[in-house]
PDB file of N, CA and C in Angstrom:
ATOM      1  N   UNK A   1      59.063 -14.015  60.106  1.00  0.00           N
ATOM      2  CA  UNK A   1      59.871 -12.885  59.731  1.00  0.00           C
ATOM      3  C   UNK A   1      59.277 -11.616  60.327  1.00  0.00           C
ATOM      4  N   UNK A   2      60.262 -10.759  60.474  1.00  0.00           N
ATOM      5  CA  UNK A   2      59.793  -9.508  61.313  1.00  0.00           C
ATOM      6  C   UNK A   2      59.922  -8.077  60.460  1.00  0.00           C
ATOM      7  N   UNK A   3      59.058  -7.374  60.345  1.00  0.00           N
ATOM      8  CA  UNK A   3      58.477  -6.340  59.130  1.00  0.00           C
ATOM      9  C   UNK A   3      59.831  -5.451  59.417  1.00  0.00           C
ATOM     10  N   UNK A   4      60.727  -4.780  58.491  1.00  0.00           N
ATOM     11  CA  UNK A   4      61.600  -3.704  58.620  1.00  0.00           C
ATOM     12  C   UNK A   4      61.406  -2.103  59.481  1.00  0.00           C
ATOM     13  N   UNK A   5      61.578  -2.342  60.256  1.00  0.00           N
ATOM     14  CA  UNK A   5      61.591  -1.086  61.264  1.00  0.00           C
ATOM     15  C   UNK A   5      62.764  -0.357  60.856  1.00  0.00           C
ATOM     16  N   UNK A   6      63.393  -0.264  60.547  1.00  0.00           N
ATOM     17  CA  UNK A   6      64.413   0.695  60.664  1.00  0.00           C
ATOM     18  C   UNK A   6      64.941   1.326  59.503  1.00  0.00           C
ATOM     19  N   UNK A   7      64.247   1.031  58.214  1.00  0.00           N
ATOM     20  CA  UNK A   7      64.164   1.553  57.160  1.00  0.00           C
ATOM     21  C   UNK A   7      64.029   3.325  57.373  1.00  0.00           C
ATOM     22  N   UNK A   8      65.086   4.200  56.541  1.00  0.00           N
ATOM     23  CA  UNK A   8      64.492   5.223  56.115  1.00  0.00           C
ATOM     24  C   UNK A   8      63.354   5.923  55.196  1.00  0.00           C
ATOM     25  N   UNK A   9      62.667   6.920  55.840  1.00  0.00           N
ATOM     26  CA  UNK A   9      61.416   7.478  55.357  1.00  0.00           C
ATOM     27  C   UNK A   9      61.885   7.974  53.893  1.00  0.00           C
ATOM     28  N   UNK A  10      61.112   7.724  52.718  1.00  0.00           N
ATOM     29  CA  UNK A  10      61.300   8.508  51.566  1.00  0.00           C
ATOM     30  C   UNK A  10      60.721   9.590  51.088  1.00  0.00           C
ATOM     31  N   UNK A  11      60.932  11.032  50.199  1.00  0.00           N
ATOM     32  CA  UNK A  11      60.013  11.945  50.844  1.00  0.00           C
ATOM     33  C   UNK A  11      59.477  11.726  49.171  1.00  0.00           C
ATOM     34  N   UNK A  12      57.737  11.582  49.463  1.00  0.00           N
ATOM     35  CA  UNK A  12      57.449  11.586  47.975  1.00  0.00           C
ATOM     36  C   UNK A  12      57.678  12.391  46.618  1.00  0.00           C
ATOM     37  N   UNK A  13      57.545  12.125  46.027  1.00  0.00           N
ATOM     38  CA  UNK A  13      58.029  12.203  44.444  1.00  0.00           C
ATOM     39  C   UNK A  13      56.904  13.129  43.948  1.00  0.00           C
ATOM     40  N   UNK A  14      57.389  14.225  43.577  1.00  0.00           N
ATOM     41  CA  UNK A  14      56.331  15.378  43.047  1.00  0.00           C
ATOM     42  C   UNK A  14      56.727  15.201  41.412  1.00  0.00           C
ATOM     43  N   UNK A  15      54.968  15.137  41.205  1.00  0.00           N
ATOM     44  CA  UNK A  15      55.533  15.312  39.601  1.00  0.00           C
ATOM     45  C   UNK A  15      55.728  16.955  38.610  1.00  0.00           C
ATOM     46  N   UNK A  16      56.887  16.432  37.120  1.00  0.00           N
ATOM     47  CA  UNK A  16      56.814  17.570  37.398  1.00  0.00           C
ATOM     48  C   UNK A  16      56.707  17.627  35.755  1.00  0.00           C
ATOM     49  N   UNK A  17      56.039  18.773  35.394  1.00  0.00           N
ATOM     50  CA  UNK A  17      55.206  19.330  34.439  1.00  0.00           C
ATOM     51  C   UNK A  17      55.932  18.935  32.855  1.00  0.00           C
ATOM     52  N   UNK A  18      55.557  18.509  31.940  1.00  0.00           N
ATOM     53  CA  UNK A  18      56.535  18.052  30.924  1.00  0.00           C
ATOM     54  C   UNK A  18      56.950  19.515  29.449  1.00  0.00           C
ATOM     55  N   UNK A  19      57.979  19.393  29.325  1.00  0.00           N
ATOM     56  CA  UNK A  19      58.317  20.685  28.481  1.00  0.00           C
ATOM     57  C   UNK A  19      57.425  20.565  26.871  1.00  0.00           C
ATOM     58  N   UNK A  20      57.049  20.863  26.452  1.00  0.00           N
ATOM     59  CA  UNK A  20      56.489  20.766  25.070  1.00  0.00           C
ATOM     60  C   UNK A  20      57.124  21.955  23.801  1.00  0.00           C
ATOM     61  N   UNK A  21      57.674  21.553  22.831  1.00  0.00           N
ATOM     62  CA  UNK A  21      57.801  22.885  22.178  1.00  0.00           C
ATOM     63  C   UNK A  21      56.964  23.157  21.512  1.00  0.00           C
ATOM     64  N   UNK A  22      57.078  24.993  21.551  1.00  0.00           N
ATOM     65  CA  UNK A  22      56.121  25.746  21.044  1.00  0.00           C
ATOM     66  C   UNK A  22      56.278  25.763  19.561  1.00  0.00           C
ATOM     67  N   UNK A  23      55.526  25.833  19.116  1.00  0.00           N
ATOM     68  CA  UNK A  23      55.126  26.131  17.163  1.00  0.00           C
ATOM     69  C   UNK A  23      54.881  27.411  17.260  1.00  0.00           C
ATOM     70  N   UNK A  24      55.716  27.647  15.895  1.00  0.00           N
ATOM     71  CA  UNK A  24      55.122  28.940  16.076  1.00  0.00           C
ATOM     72  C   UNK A  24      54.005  29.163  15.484  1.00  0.00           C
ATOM     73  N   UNK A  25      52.957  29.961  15.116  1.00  0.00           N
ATOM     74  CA  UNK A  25      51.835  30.205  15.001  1.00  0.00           C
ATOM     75  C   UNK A  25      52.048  30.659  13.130  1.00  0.00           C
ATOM     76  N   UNK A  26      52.851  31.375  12.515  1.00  0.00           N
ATOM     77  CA  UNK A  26      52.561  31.953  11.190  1.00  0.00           C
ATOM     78  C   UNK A  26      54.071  32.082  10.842  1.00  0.00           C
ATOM     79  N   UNK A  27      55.138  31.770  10.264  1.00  0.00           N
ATOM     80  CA  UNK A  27      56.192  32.077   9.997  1.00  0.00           C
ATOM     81  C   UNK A  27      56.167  33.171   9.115  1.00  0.00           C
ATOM     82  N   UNK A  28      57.309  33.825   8.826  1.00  0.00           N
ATOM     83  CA  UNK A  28      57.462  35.119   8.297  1.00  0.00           C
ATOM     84  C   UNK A  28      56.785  34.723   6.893  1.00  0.00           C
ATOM     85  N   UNK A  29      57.889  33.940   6.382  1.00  0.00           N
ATOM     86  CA  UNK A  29      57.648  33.328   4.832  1.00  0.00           C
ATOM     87  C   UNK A  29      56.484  32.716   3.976  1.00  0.00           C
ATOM     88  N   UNK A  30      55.763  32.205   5.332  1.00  0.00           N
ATOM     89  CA  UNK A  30      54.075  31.790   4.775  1.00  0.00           C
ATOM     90  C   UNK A  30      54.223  30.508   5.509  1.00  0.00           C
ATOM     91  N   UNK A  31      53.332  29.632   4.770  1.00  0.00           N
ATOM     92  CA  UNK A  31      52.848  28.016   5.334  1.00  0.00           C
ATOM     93  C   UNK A  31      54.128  27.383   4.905  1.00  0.00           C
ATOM     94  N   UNK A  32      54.759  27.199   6.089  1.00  0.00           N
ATOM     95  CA  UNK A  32      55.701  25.786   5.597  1.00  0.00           C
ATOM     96  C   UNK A  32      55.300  24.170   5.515  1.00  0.00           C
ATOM     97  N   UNK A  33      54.962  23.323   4.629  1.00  0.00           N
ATOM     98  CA  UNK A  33      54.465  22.091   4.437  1.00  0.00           C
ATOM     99  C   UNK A  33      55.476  21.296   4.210  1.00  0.00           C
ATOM    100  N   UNK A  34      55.421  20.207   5.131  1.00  0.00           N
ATOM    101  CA  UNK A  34      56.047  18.478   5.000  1.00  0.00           C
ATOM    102  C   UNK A  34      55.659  17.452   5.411  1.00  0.00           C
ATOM    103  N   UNK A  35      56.021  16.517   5.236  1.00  0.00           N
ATOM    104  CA  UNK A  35      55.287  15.308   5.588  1.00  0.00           C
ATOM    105  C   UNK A  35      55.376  14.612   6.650  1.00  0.00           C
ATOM    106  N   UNK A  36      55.038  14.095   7.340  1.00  0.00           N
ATOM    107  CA  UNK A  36      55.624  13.026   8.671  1.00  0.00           C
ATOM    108  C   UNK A  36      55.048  11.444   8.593  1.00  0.00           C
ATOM    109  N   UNK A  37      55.777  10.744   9.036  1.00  0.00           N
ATOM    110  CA  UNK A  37      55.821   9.546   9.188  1.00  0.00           C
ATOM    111  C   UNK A  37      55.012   8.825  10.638  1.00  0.00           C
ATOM    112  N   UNK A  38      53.714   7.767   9.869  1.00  0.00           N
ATOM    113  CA  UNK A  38      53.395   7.665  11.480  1.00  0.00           C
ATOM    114  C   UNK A  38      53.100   6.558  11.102  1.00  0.00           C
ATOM    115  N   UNK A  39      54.101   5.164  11.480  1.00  0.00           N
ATOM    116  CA  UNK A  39      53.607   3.779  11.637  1.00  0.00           C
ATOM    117  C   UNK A  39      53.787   3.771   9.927  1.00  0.00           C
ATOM    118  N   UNK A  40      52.691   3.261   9.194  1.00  0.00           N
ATOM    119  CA  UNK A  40      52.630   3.168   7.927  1.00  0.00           C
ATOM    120  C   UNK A  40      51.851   3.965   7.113  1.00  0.00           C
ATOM    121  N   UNK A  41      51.322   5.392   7.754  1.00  0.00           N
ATOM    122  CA  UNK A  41      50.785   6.193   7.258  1.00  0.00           C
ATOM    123  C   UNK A  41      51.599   7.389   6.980  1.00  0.00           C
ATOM    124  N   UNK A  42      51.328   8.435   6.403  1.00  0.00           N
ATOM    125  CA  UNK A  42      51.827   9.774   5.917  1.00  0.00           C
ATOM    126  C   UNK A  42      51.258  10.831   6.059  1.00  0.00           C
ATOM    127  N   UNK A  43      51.441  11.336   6.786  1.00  0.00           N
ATOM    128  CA  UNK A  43      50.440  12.854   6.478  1.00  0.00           C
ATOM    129  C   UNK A  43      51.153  14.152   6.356  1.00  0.00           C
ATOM    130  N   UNK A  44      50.230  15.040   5.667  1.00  0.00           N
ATOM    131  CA  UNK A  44      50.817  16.491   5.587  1.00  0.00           C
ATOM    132  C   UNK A  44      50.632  17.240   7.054  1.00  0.00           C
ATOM    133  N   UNK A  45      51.980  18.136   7.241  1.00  0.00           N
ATOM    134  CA  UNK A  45      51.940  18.720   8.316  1.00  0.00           C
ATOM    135  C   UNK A  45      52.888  20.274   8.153  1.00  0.00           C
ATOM    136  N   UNK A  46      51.946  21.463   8.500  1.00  0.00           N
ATOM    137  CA  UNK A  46      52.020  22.188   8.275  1.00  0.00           C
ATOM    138  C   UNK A  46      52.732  23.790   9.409  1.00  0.00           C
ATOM    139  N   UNK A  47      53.330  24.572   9.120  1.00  0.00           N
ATOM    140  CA  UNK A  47      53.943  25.337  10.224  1.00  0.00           C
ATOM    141  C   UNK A  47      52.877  26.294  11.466  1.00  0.00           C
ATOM    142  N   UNK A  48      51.288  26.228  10.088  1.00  0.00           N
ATOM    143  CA  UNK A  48      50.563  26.960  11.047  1.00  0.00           C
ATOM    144  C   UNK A  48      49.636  26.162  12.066  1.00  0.00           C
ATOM    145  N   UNK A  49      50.303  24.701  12.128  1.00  0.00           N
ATOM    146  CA  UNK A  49      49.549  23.752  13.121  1.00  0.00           C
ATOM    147  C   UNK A  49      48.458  22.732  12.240  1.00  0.00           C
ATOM    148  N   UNK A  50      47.845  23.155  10.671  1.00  0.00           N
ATOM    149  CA  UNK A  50      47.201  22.380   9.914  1.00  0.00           C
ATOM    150  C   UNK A  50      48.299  20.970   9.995  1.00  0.00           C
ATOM    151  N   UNK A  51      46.969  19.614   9.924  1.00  0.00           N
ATOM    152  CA  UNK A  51      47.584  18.666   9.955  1.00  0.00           C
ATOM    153  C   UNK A  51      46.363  18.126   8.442  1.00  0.00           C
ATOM    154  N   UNK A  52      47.134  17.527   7.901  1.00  0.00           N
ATOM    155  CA  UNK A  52      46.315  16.248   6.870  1.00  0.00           C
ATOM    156  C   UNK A  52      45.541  15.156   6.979  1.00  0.00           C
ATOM    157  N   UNK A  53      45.120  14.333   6.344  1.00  0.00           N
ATOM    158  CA  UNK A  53      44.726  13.136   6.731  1.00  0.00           C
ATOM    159  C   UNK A  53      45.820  12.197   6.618  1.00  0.00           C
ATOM    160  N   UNK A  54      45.787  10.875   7.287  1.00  0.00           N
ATOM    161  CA  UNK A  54      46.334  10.282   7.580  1.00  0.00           C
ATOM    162  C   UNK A  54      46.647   9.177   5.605  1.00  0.00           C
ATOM    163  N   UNK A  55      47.156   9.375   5.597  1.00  0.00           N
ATOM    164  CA  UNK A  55      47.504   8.360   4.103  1.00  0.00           C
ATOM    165  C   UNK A  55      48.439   7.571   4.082  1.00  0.00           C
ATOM    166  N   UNK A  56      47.920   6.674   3.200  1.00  0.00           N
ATOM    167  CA  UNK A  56      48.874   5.680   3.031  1.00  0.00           C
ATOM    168  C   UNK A  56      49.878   5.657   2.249  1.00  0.00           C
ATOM    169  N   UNK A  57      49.560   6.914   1.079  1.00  0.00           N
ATOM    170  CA  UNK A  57      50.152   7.254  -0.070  1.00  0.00           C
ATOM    171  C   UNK A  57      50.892   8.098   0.683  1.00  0.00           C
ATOM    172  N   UNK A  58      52.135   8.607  -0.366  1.00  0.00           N
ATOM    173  CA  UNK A  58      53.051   9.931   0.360  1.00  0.00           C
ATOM    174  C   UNK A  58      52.252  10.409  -0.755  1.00  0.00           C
ATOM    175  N   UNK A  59      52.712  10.054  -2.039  1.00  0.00           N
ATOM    176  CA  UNK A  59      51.804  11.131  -2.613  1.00  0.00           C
ATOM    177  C   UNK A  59      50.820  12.318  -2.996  1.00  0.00           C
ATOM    178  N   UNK A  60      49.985  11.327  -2.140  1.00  0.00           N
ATOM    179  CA  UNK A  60      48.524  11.932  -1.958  1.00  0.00           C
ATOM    180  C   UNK A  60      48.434  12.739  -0.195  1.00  0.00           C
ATOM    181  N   UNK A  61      49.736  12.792   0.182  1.00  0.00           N
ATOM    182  CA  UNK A  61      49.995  13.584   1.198  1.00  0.00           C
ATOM    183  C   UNK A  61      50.538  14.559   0.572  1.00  0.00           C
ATOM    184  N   UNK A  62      51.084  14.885  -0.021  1.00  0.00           N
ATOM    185  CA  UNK A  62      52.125  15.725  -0.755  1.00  0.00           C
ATOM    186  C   UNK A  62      51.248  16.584  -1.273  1.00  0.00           C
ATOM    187  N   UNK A  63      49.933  16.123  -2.259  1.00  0.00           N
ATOM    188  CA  UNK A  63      49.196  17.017  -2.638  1.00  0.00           C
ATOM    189  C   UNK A  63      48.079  17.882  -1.767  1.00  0.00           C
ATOM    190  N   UNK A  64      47.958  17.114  -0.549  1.00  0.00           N
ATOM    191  CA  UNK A  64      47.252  17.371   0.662  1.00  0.00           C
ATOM    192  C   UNK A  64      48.087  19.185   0.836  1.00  0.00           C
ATOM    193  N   UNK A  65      48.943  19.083   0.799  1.00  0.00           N
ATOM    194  CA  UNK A  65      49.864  19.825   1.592  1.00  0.00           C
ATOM    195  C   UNK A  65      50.155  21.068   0.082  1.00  0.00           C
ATOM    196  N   UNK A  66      50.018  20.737  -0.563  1.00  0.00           N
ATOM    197  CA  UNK A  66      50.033  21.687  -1.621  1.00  0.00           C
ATOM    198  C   UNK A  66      48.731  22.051  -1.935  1.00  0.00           C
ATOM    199  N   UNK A  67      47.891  21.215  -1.964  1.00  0.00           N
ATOM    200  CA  UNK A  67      46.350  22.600  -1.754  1.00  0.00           C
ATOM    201  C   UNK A  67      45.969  23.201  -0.913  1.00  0.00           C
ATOM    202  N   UNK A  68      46.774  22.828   0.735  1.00  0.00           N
ATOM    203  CA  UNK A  68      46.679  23.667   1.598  1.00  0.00           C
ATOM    204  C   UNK A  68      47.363  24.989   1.748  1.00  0.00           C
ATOM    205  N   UNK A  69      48.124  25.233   1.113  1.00  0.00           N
ATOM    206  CA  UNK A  69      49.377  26.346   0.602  1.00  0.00           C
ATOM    207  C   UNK A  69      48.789  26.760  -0.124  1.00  0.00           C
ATOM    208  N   UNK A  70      47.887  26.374  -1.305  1.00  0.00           N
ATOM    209  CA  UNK A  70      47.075  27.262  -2.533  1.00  0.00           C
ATOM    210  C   UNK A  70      45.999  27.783  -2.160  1.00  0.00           C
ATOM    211  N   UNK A  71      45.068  27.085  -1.207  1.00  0.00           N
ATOM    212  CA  UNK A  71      43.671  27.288  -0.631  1.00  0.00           C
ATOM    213  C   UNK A  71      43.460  27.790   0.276  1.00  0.00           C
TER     214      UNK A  71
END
């Protein structure tokens, strides 16, 4: 078999930078706290970027997230 000669050149593939959204840093109103879902854990997650520990409980995420709002 004889290698393809006559194929067109492809012009490489630049990569390109991925969008991320911004958080905002302090909302007007104060710390907004909720929870998120990861696999089978829970954690508190917060508007000023504070994150919780990872739990298994929602519960004990919930309170995570309410002493971070008090403290």
């Amino acid at each position: 078999m004889e290698p393809h000669t006559n194929a067109p050149l492809v012009t490489p593939l630049v990569p390109v930078p991925l969008q991320r959204p911004q958080l905002q840093s302090q909302p007007a109103a104060g710390h907004i706290t909720s929870t998120a879902e990861r696999g089978s854990f829970c954690l508190a997650v917060c508007s000023c970027g504070w994150t919780g520990p990872a739990r298994r409980s929602r519960d004990l995420a919930r309170k995570d997230a309410s002493r971070h709002t008090t403290g």
